[in-house]
PDB file of N, CA and C in Angstrom:
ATOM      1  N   UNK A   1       0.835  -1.175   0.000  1.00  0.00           N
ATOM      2  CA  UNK A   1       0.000   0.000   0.000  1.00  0.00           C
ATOM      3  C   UNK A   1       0.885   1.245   0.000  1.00  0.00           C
ATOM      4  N   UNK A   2       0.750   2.122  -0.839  1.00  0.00           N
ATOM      5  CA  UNK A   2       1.098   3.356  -0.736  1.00  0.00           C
ATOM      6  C   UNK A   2       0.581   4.364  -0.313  1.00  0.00           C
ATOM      7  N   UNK A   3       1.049   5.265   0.858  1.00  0.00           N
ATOM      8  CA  UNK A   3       0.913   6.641   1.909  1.00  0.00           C
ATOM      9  C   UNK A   3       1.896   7.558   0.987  1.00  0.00           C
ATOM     10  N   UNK A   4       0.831   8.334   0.802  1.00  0.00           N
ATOM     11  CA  UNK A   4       1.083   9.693   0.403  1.00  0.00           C
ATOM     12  C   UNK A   4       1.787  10.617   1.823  1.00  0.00           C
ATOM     13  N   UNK A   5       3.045  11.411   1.347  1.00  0.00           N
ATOM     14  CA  UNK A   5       3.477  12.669   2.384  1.00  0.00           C
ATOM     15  C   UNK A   5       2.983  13.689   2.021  1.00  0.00           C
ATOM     16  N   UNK A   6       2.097  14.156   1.242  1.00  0.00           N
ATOM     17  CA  UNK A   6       1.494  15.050   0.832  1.00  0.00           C
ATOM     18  C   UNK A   6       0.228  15.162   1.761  1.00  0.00           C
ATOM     19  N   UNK A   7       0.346  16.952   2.221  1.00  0.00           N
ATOM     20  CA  UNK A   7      -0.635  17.040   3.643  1.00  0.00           C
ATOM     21  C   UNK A   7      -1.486  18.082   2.993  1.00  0.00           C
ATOM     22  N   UNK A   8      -2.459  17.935   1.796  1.00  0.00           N
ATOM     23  CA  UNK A   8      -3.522  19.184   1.569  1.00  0.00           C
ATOM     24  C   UNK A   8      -4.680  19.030   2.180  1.00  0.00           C
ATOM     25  N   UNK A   9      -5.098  20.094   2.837  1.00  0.00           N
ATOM     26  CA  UNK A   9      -5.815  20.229   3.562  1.00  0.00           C
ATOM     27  C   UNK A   9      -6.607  21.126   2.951  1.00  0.00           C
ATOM     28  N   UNK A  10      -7.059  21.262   1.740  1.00  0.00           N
ATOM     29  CA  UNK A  10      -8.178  21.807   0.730  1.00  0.00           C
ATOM     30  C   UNK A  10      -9.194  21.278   0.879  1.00  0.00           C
ATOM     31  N   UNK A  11     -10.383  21.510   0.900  1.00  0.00           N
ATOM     32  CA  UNK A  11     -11.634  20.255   1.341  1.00  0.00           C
ATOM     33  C   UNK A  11     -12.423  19.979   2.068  1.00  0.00           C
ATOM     34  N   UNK A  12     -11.068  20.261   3.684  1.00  0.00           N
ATOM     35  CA  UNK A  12     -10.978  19.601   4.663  1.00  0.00           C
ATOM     36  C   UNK A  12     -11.669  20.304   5.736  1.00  0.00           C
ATOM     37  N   UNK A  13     -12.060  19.546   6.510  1.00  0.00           N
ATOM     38  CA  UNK A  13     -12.729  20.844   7.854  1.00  0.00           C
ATOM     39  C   UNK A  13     -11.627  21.564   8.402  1.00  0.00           C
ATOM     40  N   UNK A  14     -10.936  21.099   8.021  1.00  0.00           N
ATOM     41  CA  UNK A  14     -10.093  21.431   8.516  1.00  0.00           C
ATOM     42  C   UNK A  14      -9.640  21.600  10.221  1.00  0.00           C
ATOM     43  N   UNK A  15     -10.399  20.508  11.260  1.00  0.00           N
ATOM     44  CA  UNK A  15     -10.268  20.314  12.170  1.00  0.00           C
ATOM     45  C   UNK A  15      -8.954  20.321  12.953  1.00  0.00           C
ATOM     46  N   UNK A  16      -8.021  19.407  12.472  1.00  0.00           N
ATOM     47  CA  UNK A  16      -6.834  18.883  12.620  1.00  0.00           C
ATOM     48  C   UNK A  16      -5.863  20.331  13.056  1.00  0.00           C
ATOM     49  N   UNK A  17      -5.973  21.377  11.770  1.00  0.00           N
ATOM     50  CA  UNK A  17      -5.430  22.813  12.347  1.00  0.00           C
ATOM     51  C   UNK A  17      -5.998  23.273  12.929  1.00  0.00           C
ATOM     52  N   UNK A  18      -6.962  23.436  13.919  1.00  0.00           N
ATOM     53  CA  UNK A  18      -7.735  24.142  14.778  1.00  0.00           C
ATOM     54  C   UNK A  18      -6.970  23.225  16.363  1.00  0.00           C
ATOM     55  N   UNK A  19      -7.260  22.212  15.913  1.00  0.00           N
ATOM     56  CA  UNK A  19      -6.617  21.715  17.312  1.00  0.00           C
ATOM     57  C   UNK A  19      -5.317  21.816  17.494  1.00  0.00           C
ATOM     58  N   UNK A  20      -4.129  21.860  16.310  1.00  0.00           N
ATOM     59  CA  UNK A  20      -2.602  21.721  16.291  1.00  0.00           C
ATOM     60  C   UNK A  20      -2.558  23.794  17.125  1.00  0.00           C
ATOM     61  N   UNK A  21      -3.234  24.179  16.831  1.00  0.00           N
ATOM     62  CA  UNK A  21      -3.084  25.821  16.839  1.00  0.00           C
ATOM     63  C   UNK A  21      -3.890  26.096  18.476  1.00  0.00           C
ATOM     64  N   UNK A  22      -4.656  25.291  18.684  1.00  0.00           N
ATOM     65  CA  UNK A  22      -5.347  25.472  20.319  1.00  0.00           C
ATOM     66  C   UNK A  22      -4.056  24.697  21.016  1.00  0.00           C
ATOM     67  N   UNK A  23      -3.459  23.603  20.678  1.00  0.00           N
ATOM     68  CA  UNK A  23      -2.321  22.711  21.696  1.00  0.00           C
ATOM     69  C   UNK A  23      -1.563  23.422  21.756  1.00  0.00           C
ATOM     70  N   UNK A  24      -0.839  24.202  21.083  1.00  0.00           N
ATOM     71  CA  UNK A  24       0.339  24.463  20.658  1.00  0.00           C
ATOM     72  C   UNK A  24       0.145  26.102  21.310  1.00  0.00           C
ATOM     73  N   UNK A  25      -0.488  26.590  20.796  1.00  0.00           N
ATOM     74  CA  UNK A  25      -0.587  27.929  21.268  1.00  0.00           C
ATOM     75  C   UNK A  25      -0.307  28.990  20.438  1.00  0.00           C
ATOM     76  N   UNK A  26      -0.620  30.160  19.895  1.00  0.00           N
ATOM     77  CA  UNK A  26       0.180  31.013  18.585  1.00  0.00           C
ATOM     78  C   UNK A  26       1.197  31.439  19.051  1.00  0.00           C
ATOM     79  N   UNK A  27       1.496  31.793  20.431  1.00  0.00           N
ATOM     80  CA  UNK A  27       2.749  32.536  20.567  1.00  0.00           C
ATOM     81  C   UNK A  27       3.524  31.828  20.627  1.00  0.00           C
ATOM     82  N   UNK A  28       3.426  30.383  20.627  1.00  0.00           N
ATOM     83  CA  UNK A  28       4.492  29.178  20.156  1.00  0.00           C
ATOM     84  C   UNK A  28       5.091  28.927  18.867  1.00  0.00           C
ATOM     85  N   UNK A  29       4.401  29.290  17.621  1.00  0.00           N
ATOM     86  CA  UNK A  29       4.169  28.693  16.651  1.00  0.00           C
ATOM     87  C   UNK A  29       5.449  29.860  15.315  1.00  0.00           C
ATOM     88  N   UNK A  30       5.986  29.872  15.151  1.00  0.00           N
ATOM     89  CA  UNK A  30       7.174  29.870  13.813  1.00  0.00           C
ATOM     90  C   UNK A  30       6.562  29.600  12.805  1.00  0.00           C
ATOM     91  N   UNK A  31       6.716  30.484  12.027  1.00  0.00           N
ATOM     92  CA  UNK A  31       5.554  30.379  10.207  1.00  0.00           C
ATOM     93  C   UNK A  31       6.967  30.400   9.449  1.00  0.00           C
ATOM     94  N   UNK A  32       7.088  30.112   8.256  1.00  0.00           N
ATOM     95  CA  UNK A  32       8.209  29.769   7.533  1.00  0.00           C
ATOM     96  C   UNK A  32       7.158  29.711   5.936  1.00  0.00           C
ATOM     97  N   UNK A  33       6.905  31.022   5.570  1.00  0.00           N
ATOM     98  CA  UNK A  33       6.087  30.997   4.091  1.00  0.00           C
ATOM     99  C   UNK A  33       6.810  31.163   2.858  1.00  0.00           C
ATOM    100  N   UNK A  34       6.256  30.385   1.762  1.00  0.00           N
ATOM    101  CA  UNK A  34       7.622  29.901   1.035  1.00  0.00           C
ATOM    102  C   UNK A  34       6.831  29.707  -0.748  1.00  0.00           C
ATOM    103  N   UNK A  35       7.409  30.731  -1.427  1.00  0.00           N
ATOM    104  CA  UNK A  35       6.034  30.954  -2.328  1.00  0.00           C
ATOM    105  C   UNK A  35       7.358  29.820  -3.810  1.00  0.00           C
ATOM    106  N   UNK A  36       7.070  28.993  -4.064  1.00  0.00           N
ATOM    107  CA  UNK A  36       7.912  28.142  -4.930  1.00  0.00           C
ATOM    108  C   UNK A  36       7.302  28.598  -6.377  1.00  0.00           C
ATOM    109  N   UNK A  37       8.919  28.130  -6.852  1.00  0.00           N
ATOM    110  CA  UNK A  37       9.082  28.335  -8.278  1.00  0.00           C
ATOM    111  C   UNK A  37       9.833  27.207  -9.183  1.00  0.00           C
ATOM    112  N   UNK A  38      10.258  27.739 -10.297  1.00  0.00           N
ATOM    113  CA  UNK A  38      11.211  26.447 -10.736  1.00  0.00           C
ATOM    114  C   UNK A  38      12.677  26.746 -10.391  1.00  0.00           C
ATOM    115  N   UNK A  39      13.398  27.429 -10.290  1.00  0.00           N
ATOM    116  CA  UNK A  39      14.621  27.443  -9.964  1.00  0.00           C
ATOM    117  C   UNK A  39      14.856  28.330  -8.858  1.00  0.00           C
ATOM    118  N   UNK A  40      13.911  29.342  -8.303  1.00  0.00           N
ATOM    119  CA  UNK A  40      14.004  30.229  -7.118  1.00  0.00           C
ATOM    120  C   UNK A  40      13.079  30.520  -6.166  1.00  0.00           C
ATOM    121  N   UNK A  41      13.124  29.960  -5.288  1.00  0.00           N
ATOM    122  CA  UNK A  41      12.010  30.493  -4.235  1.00  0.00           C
ATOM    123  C   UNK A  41      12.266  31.528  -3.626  1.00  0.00           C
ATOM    124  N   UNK A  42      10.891  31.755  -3.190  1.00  0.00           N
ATOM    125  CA  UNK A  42      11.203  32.920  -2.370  1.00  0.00           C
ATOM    126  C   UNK A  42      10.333  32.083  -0.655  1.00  0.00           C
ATOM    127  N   UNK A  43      11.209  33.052   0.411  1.00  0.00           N
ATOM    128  CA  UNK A  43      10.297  32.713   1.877  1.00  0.00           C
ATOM    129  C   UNK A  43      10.597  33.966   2.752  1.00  0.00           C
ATOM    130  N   UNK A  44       9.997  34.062   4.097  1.00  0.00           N
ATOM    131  CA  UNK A  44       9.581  34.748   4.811  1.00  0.00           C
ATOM    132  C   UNK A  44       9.433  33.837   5.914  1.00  0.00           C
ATOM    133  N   UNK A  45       9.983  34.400   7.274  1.00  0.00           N
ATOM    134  CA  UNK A  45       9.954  33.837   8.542  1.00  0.00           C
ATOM    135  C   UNK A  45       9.359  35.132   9.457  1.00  0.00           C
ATOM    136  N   UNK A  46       8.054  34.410  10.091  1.00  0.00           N
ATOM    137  CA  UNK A  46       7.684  35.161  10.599  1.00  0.00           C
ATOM    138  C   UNK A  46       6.703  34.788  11.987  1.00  0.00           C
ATOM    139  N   UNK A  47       5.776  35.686  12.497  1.00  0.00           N
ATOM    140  CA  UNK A  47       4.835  34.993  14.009  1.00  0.00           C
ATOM    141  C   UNK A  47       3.982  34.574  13.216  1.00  0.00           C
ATOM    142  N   UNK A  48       3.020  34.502  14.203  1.00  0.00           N
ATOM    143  CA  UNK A  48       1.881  33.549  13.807  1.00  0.00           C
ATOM    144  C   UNK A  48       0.591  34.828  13.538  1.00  0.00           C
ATOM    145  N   UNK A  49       0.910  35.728  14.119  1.00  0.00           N
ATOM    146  CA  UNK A  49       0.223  37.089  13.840  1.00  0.00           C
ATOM    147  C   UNK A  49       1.074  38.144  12.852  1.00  0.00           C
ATOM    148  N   UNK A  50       2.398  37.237  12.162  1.00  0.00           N
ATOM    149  CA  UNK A  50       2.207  38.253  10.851  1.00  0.00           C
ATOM    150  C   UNK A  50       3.423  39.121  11.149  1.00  0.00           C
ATOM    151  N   UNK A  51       4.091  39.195  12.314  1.00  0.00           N
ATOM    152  CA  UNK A  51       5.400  40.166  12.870  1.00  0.00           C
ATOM    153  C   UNK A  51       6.851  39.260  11.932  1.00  0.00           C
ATOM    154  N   UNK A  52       6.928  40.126  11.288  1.00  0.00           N
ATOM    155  CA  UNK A  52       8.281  39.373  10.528  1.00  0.00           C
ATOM    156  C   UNK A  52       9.580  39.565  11.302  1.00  0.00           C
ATOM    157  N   UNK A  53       9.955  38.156  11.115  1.00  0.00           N
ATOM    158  CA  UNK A  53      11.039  38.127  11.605  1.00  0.00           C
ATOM    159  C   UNK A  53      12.483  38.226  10.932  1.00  0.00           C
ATOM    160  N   UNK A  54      12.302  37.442   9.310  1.00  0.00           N
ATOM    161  CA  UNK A  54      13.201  37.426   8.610  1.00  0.00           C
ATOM    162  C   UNK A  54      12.709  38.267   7.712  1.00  0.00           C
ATOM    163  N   UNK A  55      12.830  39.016   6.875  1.00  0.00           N
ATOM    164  CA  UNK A  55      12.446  39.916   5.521  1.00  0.00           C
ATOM    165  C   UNK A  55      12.544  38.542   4.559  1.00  0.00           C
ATOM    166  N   UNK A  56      11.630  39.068   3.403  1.00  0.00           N
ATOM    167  CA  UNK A  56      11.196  38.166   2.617  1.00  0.00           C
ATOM    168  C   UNK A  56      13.257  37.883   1.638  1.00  0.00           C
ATOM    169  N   UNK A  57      13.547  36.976   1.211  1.00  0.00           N
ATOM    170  CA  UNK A  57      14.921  36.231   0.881  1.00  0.00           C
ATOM    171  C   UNK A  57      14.057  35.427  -0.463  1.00  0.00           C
ATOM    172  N   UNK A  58      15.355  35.030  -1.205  1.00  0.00           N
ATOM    173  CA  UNK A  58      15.236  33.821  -2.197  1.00  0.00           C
ATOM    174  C   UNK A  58      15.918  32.933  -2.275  1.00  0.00           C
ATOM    175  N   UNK A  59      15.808  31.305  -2.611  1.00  0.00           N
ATOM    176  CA  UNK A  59      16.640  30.641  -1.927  1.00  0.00           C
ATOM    177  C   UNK A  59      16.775  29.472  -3.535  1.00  0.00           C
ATOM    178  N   UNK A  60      17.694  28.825  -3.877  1.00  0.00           N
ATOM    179  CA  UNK A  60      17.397  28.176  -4.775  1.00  0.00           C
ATOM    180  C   UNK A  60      16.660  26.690  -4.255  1.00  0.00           C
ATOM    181  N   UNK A  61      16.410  26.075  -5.621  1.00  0.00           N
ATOM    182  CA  UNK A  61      14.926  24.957  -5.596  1.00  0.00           C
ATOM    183  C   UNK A  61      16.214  23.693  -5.130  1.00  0.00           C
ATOM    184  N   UNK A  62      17.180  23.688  -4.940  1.00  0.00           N
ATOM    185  CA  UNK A  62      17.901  22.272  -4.580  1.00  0.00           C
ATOM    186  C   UNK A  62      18.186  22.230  -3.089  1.00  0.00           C
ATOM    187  N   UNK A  63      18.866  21.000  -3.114  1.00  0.00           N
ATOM    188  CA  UNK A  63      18.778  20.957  -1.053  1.00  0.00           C
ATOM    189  C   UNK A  63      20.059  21.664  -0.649  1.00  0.00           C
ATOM    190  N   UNK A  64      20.780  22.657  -1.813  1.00  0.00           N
ATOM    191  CA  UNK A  64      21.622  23.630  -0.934  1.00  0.00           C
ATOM    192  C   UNK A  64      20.738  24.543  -0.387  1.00  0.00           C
ATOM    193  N   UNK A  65      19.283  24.911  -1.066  1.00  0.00           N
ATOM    194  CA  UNK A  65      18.844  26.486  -0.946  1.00  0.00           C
ATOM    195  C   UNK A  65      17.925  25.572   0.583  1.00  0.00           C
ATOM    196  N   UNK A  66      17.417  24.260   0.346  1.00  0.00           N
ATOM    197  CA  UNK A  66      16.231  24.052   1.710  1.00  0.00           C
ATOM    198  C   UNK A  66      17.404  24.135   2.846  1.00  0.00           C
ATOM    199  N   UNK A  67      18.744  23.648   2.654  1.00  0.00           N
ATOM    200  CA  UNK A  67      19.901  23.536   3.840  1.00  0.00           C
ATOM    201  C   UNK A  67      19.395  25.559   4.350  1.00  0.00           C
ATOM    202  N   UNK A  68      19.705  25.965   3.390  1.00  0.00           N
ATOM    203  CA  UNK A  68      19.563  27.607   4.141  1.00  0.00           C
ATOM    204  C   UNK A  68      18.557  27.811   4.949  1.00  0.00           C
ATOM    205  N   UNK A  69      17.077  27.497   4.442  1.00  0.00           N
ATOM    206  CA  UNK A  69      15.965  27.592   5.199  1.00  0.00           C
ATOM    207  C   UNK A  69      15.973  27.171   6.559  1.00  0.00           C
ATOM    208  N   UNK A  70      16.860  25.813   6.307  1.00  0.00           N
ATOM    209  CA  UNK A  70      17.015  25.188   8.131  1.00  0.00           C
ATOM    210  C   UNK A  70      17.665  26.256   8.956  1.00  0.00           C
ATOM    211  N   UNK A  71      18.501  26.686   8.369  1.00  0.00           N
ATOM    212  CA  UNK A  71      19.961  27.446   8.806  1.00  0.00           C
ATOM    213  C   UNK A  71      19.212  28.750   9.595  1.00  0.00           C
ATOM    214  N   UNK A  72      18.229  29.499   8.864  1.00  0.00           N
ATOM    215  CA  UNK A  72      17.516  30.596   9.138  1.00  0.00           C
ATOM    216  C   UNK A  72      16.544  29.738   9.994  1.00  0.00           C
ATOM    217  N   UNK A  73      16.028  28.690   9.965  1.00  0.00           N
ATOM    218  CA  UNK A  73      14.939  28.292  11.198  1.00  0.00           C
ATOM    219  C   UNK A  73      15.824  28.247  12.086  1.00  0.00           C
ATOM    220  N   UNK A  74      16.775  27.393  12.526  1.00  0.00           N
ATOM    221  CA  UNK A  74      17.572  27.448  13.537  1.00  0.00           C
ATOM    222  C   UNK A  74      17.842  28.311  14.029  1.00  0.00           C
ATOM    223  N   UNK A  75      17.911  29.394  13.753  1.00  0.00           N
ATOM    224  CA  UNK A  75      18.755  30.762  14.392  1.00  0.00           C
ATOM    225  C   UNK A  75      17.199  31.499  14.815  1.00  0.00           C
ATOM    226  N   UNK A  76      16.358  31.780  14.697  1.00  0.00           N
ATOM    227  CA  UNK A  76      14.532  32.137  14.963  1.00  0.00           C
ATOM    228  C   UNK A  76      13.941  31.007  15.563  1.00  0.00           C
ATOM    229  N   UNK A  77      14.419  29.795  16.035  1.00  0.00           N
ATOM    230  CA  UNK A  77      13.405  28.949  16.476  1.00  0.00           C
ATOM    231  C   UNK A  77      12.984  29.183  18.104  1.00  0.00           C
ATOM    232  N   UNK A  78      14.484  29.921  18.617  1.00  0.00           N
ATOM    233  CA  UNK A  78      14.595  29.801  20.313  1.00  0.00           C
ATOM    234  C   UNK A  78      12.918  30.568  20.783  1.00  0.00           C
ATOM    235  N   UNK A  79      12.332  30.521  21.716  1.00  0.00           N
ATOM    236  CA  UNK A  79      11.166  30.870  22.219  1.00  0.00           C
ATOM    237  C   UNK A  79       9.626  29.997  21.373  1.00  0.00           C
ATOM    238  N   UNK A  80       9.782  29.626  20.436  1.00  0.00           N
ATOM    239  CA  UNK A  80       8.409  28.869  19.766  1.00  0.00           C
ATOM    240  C   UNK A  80       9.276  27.424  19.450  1.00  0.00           C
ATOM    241  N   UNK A  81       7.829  26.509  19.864  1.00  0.00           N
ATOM    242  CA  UNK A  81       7.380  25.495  20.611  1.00  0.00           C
ATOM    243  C   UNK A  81       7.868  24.586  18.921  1.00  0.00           C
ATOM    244  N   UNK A  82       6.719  25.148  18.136  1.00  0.00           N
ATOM    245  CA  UNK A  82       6.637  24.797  16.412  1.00  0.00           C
ATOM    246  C   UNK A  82       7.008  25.657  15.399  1.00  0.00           C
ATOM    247  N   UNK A  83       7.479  24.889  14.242  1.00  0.00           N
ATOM    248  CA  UNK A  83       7.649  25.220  13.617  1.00  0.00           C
ATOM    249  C   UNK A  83       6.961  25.060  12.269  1.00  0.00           C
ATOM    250  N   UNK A  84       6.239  25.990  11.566  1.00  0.00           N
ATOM    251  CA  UNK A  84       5.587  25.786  10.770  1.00  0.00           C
ATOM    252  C   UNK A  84       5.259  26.044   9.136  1.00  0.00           C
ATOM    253  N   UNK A  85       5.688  25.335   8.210  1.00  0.00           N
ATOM    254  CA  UNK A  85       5.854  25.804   6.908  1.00  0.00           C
ATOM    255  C   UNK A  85       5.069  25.863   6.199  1.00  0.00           C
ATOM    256  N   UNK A  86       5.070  27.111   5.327  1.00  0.00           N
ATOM    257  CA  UNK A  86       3.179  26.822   4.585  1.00  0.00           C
ATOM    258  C   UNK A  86       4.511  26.913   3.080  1.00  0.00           C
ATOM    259  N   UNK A  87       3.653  26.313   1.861  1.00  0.00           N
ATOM    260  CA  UNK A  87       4.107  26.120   1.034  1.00  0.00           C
ATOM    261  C   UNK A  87       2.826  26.338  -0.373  1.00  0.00           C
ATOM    262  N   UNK A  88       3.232  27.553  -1.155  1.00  0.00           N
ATOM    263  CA  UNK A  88       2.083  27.401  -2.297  1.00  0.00           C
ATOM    264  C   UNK A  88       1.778  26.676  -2.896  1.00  0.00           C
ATOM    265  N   UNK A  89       1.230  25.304  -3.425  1.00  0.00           N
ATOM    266  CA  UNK A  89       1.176  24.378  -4.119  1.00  0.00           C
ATOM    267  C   UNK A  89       0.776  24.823  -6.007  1.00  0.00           C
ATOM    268  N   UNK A  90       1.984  24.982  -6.359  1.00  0.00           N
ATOM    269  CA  UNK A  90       1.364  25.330  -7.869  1.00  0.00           C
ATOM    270  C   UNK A  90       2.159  24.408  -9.008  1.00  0.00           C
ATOM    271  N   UNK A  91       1.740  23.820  -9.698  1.00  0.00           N
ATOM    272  CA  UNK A  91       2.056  22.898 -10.340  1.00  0.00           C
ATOM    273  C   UNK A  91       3.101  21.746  -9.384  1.00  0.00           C
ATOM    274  N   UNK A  92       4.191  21.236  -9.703  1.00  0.00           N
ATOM    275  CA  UNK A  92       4.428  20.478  -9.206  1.00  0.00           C
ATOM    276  C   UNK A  92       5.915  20.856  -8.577  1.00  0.00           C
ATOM    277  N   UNK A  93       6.430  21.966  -8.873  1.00  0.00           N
ATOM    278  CA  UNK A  93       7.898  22.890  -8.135  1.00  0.00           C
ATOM    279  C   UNK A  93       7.691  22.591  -6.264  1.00  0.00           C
ATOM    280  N   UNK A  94       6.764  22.289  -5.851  1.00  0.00           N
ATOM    281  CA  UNK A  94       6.785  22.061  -4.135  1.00  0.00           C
ATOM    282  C   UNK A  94       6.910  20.971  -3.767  1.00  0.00           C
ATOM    283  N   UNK A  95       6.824  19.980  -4.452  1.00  0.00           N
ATOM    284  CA  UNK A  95       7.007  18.467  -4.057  1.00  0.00           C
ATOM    285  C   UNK A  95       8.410  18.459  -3.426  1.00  0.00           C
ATOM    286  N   UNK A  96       9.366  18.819  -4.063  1.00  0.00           N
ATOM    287  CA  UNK A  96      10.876  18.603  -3.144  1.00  0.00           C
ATOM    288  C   UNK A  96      10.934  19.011  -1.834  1.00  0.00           C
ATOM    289  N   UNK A  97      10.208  20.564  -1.242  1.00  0.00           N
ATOM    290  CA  UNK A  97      10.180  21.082  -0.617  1.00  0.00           C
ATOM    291  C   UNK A  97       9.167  20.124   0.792  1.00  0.00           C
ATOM    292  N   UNK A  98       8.076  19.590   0.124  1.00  0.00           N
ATOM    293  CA  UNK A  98       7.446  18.909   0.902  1.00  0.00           C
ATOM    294  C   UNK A  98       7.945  17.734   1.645  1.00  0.00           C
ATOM    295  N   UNK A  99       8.588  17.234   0.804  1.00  0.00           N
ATOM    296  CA  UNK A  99       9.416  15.794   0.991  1.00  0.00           C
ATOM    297  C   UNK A  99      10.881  16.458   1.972  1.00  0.00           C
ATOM    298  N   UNK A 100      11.144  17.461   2.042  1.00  0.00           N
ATOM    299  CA  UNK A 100      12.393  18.177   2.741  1.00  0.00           C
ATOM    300  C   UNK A 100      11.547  18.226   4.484  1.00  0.00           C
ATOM    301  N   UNK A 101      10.556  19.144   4.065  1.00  0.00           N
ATOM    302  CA  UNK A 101       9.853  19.325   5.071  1.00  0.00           C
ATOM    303  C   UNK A 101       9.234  18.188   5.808  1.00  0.00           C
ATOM    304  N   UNK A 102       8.885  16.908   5.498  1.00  0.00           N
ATOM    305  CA  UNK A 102       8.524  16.152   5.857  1.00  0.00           C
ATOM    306  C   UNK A 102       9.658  15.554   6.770  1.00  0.00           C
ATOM    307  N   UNK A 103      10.752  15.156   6.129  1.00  0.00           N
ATOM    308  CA  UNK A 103      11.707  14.583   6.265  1.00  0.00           C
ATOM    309  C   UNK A 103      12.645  14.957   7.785  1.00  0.00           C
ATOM    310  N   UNK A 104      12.594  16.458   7.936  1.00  0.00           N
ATOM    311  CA  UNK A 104      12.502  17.063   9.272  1.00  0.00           C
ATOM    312  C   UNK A 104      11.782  17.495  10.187  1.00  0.00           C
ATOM    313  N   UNK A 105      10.944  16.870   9.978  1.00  0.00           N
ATOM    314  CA  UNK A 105       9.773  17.232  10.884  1.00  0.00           C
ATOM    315  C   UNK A 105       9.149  18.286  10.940  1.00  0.00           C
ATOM    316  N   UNK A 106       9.385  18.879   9.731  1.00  0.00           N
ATOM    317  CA  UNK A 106       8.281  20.324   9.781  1.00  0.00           C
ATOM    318  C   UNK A 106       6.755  19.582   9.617  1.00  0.00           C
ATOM    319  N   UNK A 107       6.088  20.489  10.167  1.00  0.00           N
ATOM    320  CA  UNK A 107       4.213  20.558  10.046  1.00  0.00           C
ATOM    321  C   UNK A 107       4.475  21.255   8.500  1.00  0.00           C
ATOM    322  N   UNK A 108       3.986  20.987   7.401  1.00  0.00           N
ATOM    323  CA  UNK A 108       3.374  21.993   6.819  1.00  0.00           C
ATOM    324  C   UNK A 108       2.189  21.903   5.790  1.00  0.00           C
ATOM    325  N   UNK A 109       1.677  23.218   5.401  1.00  0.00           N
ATOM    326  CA  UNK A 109       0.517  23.360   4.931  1.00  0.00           C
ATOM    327  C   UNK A 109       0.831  24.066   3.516  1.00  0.00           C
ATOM    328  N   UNK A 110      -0.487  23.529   2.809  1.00  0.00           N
ATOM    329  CA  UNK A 110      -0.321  23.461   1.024  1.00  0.00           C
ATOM    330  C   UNK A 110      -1.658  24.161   0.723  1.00  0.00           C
TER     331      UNK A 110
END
């Protein structure tokens, strides 16, 4: 049987984030928004209410540019609980990113 790592939550009651966001708490929570492309992304690290932390950056689409993203979570993670990556889903340029994110335990949303 094959399990999908793919977490869209289009559809969905979307229950699952209502409760991850009541446990967790917002002033816990690290946003990591990450608008993909084919050879350059762009992201933004920021609260959960929108206070930026990192200014928006571009990072390339291979696992030198996701190594950076860690690099910048690491250094913003101290005080929040989670960490959380939202990712635009547009054609198929986010799949690497998902499978990155998965792979370290990011939460993220599509």
């Amino acid at each position: 049987m094959v399990q999908s790592i793919f977490n869209h939550i289009q559809g969905k009651i979307r229950s699952r984030w209502t409760k991850f966001i009541k446990e967790t708490g917002v002033e816990n929570i690290l946003i990591v928004g990450i608008d993909e492309a084919k050879f350059t992304h762009k992201a933004i690290v920021c609260t959960f209410h929108g206070d930026v932390l990192v200014q928006p950056f571009e990072f390339d689409a291979f696992l030198t540019g996701f190594n950076m993203i860690k690099k910048c979570i690491q250094k913003k993670v101290d005080g929040f609980k989670k960490v959380v990556v939202g990712i635009e889903t547009t054609g198929h340029y986010y799949e690497d990113l998902v499978r990155y994110c998965h792979a370290e335990g990011y939460p993220y949303a599509s």
